[in-house]
N, C-alpha and C. Protein backbone atom coordinates (compact mmCIF):
# COMPACT_ATOMS: atom_id res chain seq x y z
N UNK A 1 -4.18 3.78 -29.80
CA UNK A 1 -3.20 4.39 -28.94
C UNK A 1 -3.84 4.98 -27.69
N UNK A 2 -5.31 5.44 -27.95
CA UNK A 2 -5.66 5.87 -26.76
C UNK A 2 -6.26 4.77 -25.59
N UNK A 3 -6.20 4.15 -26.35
CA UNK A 3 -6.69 2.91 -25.39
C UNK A 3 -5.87 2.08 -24.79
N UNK A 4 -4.35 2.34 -24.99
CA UNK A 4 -3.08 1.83 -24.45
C UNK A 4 -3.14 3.19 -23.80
N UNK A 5 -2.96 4.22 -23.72
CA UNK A 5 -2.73 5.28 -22.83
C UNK A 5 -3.68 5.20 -21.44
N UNK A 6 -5.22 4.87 -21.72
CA UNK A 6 -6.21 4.51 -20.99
C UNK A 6 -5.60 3.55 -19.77
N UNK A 7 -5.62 2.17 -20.31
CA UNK A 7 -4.95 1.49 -19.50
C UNK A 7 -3.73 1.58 -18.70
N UNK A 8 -2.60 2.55 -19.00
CA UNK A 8 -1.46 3.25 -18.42
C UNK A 8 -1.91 3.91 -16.98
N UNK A 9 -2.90 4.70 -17.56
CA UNK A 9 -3.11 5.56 -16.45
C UNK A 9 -3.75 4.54 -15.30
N UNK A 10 -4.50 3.91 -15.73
CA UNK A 10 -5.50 3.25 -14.91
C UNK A 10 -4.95 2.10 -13.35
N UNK A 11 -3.64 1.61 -14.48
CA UNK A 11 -2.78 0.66 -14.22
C UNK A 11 -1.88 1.41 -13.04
N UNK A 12 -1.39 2.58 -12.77
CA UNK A 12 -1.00 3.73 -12.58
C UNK A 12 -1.61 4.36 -11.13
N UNK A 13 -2.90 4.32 -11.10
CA UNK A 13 -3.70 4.77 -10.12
C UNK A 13 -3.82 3.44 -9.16
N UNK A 14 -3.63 2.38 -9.74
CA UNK A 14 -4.46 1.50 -9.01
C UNK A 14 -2.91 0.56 -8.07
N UNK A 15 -1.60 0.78 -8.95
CA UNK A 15 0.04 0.64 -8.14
C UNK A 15 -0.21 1.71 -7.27
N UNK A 16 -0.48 2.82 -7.34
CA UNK A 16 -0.54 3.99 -5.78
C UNK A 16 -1.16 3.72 -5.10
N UNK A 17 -1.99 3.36 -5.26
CA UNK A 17 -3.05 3.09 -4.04
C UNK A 17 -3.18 1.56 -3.27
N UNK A 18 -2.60 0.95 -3.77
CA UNK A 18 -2.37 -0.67 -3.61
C UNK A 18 -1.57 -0.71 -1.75
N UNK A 19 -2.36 -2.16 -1.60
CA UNK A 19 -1.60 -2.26 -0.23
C UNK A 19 -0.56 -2.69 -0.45
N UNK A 20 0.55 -2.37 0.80
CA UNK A 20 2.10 -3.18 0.61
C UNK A 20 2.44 -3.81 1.97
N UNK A 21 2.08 -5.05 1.73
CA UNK A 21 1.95 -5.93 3.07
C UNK A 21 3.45 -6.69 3.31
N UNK A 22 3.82 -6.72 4.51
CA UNK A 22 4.93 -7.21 4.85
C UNK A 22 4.39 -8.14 6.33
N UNK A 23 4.55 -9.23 5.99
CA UNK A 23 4.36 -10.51 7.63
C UNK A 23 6.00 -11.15 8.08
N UNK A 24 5.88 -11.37 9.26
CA UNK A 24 7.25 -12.30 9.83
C UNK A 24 6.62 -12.81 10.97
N UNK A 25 7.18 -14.30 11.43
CA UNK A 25 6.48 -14.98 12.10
C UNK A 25 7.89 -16.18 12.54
N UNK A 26 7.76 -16.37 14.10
CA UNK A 26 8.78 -17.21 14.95
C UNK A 26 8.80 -18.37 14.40
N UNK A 27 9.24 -18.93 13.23
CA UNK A 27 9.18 -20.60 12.88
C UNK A 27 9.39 -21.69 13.95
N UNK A 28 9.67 -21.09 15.12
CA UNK A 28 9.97 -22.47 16.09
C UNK A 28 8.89 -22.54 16.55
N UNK A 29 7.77 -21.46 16.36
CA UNK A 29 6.22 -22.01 17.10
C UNK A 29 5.51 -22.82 16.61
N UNK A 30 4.35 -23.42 16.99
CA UNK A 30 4.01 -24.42 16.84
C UNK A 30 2.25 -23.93 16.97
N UNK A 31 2.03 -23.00 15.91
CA UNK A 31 0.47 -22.79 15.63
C UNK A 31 -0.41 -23.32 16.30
N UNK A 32 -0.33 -24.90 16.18
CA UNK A 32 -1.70 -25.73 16.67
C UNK A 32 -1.75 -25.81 18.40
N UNK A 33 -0.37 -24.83 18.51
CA UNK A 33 -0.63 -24.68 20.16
C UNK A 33 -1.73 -23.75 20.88
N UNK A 34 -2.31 -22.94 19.82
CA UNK A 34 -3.18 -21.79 20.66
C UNK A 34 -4.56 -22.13 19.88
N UNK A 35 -5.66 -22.13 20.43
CA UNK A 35 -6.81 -22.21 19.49
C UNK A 35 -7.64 -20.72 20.34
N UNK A 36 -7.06 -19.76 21.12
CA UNK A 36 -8.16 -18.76 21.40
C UNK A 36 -7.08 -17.33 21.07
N UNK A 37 -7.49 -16.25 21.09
CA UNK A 37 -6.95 -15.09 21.23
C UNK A 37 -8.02 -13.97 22.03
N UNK A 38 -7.14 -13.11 22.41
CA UNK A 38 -7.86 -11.64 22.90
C UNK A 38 -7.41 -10.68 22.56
N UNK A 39 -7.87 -9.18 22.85
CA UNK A 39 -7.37 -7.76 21.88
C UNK A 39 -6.51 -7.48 23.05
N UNK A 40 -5.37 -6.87 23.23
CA UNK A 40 -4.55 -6.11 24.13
C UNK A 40 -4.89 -4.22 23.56
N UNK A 41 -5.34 -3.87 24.77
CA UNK A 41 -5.81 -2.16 24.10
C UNK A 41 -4.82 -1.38 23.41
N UNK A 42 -5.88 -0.84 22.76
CA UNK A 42 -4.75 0.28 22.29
C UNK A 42 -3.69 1.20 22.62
N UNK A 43 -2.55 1.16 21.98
CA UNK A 43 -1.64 2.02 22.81
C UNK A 43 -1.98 3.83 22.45
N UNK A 44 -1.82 4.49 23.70
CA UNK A 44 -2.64 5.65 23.59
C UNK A 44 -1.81 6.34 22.90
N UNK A 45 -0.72 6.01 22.72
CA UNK A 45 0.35 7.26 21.52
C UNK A 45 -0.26 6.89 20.27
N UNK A 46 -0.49 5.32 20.03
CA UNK A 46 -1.20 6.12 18.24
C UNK A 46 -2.72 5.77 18.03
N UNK A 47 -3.17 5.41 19.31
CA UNK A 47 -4.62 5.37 19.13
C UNK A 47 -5.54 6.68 18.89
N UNK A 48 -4.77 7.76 19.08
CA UNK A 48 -5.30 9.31 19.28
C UNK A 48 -5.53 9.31 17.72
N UNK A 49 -4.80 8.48 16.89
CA UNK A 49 -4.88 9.19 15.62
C UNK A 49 -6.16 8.65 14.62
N UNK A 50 -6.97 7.74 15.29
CA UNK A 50 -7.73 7.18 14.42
C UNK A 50 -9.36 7.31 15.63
N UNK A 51 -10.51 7.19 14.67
CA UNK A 51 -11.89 7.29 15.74
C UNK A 51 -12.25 5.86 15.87
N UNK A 52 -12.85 6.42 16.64
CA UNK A 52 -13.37 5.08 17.20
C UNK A 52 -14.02 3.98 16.43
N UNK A 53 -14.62 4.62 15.26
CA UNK A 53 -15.26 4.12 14.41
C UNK A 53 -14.25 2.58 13.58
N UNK A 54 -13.02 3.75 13.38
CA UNK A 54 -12.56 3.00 12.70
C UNK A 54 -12.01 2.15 13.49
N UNK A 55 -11.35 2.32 14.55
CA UNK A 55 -10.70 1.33 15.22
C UNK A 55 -11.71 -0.38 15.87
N UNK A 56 -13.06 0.03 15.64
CA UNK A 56 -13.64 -0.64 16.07
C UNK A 56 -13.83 -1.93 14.39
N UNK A 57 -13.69 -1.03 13.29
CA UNK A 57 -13.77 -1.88 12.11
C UNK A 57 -12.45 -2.57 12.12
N UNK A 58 -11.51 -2.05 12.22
CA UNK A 58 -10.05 -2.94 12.43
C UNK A 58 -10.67 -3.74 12.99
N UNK A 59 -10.54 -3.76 14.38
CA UNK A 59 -10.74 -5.17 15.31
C UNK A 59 -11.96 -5.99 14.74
N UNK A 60 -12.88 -5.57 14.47
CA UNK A 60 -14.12 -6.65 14.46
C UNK A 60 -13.70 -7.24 12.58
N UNK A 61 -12.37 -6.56 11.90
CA UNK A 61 -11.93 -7.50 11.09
C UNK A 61 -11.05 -8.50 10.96
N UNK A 62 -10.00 -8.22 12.18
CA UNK A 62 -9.30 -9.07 13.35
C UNK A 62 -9.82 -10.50 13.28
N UNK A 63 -10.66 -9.76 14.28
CA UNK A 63 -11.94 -11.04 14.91
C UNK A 63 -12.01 -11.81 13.65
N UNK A 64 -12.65 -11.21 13.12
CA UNK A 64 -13.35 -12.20 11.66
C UNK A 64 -12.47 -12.99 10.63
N UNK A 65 -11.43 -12.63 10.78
CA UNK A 65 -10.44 -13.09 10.08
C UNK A 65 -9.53 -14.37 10.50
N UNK A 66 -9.27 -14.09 11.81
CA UNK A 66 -8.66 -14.99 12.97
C UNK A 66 -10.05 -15.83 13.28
N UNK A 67 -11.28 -15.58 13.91
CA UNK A 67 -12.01 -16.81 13.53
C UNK A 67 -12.38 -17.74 12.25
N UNK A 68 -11.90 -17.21 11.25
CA UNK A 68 -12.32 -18.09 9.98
C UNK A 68 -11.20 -19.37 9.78
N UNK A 69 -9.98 -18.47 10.56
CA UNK A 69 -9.14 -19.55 10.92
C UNK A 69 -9.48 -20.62 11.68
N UNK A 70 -9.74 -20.64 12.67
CA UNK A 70 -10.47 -21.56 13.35
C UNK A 70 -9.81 -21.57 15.01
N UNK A 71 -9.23 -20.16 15.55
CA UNK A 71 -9.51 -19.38 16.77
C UNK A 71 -10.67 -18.83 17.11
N UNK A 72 -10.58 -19.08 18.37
CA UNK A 72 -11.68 -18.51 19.17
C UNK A 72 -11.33 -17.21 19.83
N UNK A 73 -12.56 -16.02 19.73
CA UNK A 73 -12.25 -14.83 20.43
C UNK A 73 -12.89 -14.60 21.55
N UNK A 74 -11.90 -14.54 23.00
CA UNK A 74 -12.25 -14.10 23.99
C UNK A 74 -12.11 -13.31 24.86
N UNK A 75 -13.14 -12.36 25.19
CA UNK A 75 -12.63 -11.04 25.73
C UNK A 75 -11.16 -10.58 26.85
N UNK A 76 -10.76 -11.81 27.24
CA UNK A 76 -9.92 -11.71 28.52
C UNK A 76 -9.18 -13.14 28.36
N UNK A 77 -8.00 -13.10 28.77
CA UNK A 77 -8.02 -14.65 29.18
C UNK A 77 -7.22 -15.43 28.03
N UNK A 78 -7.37 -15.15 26.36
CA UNK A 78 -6.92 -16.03 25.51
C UNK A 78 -5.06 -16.34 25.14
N UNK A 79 -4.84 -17.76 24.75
CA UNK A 79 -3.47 -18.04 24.28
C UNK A 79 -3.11 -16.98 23.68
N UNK A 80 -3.18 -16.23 22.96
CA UNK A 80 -2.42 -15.04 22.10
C UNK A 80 -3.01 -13.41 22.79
N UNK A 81 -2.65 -12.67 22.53
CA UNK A 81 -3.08 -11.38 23.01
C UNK A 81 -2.60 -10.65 21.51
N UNK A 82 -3.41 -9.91 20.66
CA UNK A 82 -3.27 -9.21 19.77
C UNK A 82 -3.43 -7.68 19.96
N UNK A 83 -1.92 -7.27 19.46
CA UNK A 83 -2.34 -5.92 19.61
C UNK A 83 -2.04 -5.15 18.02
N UNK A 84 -2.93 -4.14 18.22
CA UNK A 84 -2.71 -2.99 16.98
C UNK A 84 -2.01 -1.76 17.08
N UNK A 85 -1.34 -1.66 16.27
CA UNK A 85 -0.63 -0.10 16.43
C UNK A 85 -0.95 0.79 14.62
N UNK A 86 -1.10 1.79 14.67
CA UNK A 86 -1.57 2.62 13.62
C UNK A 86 -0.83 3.90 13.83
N UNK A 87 0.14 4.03 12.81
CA UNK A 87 0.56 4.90 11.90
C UNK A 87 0.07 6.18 11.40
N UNK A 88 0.28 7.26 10.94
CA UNK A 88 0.18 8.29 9.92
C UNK A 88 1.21 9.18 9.52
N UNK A 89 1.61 9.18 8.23
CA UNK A 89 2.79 9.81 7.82
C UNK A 89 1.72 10.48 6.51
N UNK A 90 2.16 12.10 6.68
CA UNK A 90 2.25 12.60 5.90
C UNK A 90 3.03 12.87 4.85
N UNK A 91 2.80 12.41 3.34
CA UNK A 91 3.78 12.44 2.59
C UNK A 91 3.76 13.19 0.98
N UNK A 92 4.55 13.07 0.34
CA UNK A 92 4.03 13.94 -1.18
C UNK A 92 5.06 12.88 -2.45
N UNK A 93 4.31 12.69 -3.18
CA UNK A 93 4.63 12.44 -4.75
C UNK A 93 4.86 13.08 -5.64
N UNK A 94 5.11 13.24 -6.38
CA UNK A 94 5.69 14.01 -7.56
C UNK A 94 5.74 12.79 -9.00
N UNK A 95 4.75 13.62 -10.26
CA UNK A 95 5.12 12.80 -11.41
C UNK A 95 5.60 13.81 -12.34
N UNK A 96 5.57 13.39 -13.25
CA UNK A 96 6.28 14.13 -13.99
C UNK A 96 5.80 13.55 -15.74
N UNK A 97 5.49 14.64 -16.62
CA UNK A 97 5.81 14.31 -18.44
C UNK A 97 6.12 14.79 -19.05
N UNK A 98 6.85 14.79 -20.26
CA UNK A 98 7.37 15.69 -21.16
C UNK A 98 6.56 15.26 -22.40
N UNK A 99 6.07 16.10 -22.83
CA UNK A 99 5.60 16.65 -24.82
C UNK A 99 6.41 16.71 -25.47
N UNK A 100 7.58 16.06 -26.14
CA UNK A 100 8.09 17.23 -27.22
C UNK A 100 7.77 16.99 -28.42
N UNK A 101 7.91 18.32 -29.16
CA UNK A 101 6.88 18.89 -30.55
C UNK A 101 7.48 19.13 -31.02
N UNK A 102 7.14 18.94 -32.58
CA UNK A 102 8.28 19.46 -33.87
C UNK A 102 9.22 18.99 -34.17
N UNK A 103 10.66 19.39 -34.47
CA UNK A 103 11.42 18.92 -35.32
C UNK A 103 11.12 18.46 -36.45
N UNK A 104 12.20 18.43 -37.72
CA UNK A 104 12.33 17.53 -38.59
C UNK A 104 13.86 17.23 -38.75
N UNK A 105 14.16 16.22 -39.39
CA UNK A 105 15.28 15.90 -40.19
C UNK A 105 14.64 15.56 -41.92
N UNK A 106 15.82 15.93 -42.54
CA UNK A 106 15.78 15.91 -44.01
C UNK A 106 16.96 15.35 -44.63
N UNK A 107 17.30 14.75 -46.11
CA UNK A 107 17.73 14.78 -46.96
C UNK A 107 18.00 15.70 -48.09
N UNK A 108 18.72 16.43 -48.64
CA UNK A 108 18.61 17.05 -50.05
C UNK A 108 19.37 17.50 -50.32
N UNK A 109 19.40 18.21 -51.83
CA UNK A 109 20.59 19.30 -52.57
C UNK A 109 20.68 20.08 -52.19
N UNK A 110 21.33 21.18 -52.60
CA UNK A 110 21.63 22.64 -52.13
C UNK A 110 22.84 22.88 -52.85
N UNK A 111 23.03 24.13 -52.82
CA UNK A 111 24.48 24.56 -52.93
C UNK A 111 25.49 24.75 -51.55
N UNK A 112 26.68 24.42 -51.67
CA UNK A 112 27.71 24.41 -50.41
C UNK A 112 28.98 25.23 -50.83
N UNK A 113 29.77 24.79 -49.88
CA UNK A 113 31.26 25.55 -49.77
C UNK A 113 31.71 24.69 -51.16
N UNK A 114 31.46 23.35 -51.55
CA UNK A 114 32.33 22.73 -52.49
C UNK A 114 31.40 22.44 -53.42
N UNK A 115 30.32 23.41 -53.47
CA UNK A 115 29.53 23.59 -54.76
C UNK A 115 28.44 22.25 -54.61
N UNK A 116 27.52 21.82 -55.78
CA UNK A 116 26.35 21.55 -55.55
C UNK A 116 26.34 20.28 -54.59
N UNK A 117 25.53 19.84 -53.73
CA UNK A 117 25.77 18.84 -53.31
C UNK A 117 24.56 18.35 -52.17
N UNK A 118 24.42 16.97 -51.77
CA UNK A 118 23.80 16.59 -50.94
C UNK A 118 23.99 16.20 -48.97
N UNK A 119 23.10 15.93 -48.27
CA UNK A 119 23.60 16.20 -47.53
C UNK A 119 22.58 16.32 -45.94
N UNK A 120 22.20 15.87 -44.74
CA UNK A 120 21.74 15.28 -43.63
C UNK A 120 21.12 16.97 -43.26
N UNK A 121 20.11 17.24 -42.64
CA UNK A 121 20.11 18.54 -41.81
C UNK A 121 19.00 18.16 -40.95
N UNK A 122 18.73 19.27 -39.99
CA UNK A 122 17.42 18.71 -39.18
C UNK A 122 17.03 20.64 -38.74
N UNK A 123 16.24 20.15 -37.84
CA UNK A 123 15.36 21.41 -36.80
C UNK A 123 15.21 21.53 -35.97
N UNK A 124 14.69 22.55 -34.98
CA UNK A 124 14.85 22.13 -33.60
C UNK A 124 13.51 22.25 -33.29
N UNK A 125 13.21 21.69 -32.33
CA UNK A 125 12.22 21.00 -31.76
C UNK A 125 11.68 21.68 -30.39
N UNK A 126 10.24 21.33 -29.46
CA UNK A 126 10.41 21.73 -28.42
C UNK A 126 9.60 20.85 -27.35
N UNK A 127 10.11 20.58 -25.95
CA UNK A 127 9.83 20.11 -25.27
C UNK A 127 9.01 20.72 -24.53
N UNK A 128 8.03 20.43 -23.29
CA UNK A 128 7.32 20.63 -22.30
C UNK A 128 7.41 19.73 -21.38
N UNK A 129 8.01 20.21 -20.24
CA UNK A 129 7.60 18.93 -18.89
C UNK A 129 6.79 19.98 -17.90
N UNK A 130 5.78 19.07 -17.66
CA UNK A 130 4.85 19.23 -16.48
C UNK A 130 5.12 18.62 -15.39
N UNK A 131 5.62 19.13 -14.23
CA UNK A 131 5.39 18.58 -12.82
C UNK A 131 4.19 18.41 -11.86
N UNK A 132 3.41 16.70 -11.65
CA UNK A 132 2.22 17.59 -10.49
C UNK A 132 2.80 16.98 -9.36
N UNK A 133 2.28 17.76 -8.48
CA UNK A 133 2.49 16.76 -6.72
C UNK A 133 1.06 16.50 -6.10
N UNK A 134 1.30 15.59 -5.59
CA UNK A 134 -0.06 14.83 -4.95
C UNK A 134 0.65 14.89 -3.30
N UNK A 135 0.02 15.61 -2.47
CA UNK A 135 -0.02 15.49 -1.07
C UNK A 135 -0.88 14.11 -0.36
N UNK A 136 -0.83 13.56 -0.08
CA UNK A 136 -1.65 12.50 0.49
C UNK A 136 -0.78 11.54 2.05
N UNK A 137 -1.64 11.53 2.86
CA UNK A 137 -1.14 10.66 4.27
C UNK A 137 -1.04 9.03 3.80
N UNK A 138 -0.44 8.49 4.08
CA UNK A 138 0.38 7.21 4.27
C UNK A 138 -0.30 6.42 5.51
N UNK A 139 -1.01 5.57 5.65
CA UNK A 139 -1.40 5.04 7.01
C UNK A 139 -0.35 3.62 6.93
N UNK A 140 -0.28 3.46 8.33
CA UNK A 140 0.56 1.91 8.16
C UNK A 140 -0.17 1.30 9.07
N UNK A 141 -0.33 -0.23 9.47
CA UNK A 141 -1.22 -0.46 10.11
C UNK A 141 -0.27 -1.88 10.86
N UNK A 142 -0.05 -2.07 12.21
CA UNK A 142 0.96 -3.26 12.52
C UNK A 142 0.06 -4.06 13.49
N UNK A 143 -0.35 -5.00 12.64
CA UNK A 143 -1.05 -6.19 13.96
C UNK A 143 0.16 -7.28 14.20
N UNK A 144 0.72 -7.17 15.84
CA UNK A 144 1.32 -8.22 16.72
C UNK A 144 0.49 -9.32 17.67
N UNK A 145 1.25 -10.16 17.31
CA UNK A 145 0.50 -10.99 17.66
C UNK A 145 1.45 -12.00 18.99
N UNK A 146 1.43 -12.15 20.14
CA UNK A 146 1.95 -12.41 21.06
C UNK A 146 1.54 -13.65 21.96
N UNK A 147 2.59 -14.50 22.10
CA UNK A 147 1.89 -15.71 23.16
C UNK A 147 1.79 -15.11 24.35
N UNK A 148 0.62 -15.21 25.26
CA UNK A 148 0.61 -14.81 25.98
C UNK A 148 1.24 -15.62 27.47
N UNK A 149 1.40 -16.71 27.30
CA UNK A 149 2.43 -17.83 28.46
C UNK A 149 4.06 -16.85 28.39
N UNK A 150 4.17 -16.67 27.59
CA UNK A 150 5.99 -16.55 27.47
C UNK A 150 6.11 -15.12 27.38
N UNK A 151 4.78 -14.07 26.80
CA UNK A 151 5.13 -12.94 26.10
C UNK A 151 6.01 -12.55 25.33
N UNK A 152 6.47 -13.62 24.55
CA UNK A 152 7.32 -13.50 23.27
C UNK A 152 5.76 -13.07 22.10
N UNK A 153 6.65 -12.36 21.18
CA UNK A 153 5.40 -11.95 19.94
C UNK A 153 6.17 -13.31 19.06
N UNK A 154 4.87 -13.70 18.54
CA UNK A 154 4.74 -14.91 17.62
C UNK A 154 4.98 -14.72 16.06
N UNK A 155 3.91 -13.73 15.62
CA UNK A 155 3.32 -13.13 14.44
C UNK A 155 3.58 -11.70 14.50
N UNK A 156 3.77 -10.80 13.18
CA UNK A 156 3.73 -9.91 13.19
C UNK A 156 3.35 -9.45 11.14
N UNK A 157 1.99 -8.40 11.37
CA UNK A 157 1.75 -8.50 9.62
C UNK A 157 1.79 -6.73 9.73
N UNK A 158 2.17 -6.33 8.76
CA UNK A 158 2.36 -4.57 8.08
C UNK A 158 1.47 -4.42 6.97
N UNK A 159 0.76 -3.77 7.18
CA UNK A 159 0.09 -2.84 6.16
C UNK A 159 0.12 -1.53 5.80
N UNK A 160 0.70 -1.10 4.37
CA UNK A 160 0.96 0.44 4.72
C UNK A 160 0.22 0.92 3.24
N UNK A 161 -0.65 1.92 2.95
CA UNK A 161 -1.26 2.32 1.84
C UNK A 161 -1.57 4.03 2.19
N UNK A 162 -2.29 4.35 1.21
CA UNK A 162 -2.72 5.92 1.22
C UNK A 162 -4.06 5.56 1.88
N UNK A 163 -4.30 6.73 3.09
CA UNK A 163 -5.35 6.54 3.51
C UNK A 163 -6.63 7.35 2.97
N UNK A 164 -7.84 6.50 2.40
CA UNK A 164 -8.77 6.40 1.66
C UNK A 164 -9.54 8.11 2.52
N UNK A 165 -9.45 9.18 1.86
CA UNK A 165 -10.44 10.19 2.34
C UNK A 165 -11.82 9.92 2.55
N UNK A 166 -12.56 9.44 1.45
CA UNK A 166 -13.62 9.11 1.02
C UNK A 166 -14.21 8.04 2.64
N UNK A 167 -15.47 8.18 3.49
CA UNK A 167 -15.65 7.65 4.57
C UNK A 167 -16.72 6.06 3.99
N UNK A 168 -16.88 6.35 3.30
CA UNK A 168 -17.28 5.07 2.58
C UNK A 168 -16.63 3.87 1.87
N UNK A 169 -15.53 4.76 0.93
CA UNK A 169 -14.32 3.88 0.62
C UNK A 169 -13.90 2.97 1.77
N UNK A 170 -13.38 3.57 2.71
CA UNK A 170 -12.61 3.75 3.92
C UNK A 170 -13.54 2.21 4.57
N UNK A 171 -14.54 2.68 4.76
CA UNK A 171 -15.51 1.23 5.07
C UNK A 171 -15.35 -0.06 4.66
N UNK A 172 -15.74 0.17 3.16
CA UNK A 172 -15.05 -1.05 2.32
C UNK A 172 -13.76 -1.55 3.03
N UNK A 173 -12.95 -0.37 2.22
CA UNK A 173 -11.63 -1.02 2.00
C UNK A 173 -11.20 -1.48 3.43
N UNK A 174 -11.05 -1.30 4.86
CA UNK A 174 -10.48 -1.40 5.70
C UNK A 174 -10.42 -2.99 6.05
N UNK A 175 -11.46 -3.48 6.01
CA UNK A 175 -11.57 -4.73 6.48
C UNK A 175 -10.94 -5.95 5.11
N UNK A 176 -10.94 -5.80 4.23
CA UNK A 176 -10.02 -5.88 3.01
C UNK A 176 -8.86 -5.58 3.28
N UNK A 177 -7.95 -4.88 3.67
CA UNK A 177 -6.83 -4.46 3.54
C UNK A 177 -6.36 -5.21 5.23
N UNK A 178 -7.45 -5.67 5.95
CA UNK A 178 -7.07 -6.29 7.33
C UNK A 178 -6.59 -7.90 6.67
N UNK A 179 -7.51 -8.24 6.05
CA UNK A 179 -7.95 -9.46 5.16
C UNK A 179 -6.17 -9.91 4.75
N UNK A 180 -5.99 -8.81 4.14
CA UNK A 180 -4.73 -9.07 3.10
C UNK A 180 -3.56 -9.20 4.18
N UNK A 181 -3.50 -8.44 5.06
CA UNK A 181 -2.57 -8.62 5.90
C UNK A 181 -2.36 -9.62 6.99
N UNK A 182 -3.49 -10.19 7.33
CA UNK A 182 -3.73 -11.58 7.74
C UNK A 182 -3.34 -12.50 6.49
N UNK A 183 -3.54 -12.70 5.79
CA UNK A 183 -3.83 -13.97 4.62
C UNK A 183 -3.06 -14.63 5.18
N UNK A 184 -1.85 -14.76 5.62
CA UNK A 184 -0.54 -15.53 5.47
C UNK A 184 -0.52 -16.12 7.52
N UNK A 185 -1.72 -15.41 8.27
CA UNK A 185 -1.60 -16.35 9.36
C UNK A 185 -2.26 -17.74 9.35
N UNK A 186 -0.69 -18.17 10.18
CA UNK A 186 -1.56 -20.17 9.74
C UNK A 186 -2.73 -19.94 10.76
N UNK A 187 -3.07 -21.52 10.04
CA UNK A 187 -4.50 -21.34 10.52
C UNK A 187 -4.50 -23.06 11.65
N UNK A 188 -5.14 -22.55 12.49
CA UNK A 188 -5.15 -23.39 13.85
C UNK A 188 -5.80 -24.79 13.02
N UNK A 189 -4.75 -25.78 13.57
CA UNK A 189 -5.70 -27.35 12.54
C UNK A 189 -6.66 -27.69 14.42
């Protein structure tokens, strides 16, 4: 039993923290039309919210991701212009469990109003619920992706998860969680 409880929790931690990716993309385009892209800068309303550090791991996972496709990245100049926009919402969770302890129910004789007899009874019992709350920020992360001939946006992928405190996690995971939100751009034949 504790080893089904084990896995509960585990199973548990790892649905909260999970990315939740959402893509949409113009079906009348025609992919094999662009083989280069470039970064369009950051917009300064939500670029304030992230360092440089990180913003520089976004893009150079961009890059890496969109070249494995088989685009080319060029500083100025390319068929697509990609831009990033970044999120932060502060938010709170709440779980919740209940214990309850004791009781019984029984069977038996006794004496009654209509003399000896049998008959259902029980006890009362007691519950405990614990409430915790978890405070934690929400990052969302929106790479657009735009022809740059028409300036219609082409592509568009969402990433939204708890943002990793830990500056090492954060390392890892970022370019992973770029990964996932790309997966689903076609890839230039």
């Amino acid at each position: 039993m504790k080893h089904i409880t084990l896995i509960a929790i585990v199973l548990l931690m790892f649905s909260c923290s999970s990315l939740d990716v959402n893509y949409d993309y113009d079906r009348s385009v025609n992919f094999s039309n662009y083989s280069t892209f470039s970064f369009y800068p950051w917009d300064y309303k939500h670029g304030f919210q992230i360092n440089e550090y990180d913003k520089q791991t976004i893009m150079m996972a961009i890059q890496s991701n969109l070249e494995k496709k088989g685009y080319k990245f060029q500083k100025e100049g390319g068929d697509m212009a990609v831009s990033i926009f970044l999120t932060l919402k502060g938010k709170t969770s709440y779980e919740a469990y209940t214990n309850h302890y004791g009781g019984w129910a029984g069977y038996g004789g006794g004496w009654g109003y209509s003399g000896f007899g049998y008959g259902y009874g029980y006890g009362p019992g007691f519950s405990n619920t614990t409430v915790s709350q978890h405070n934690y920020t929400q990052g969302t992360l929106i790479i657009d992706v735009f022809s740059v001939s028409n300036k219609k946006l082409i592509w568009q992928g969402i990433g939204s998860r708890e943002v990793e405190n830990n500056l090492e996690a954060r390392d890892r995971k970022l370019p992973k969680n770029v990964s996932q939100i790309l997966a689903r751009f076609p890839v230039h034949k």
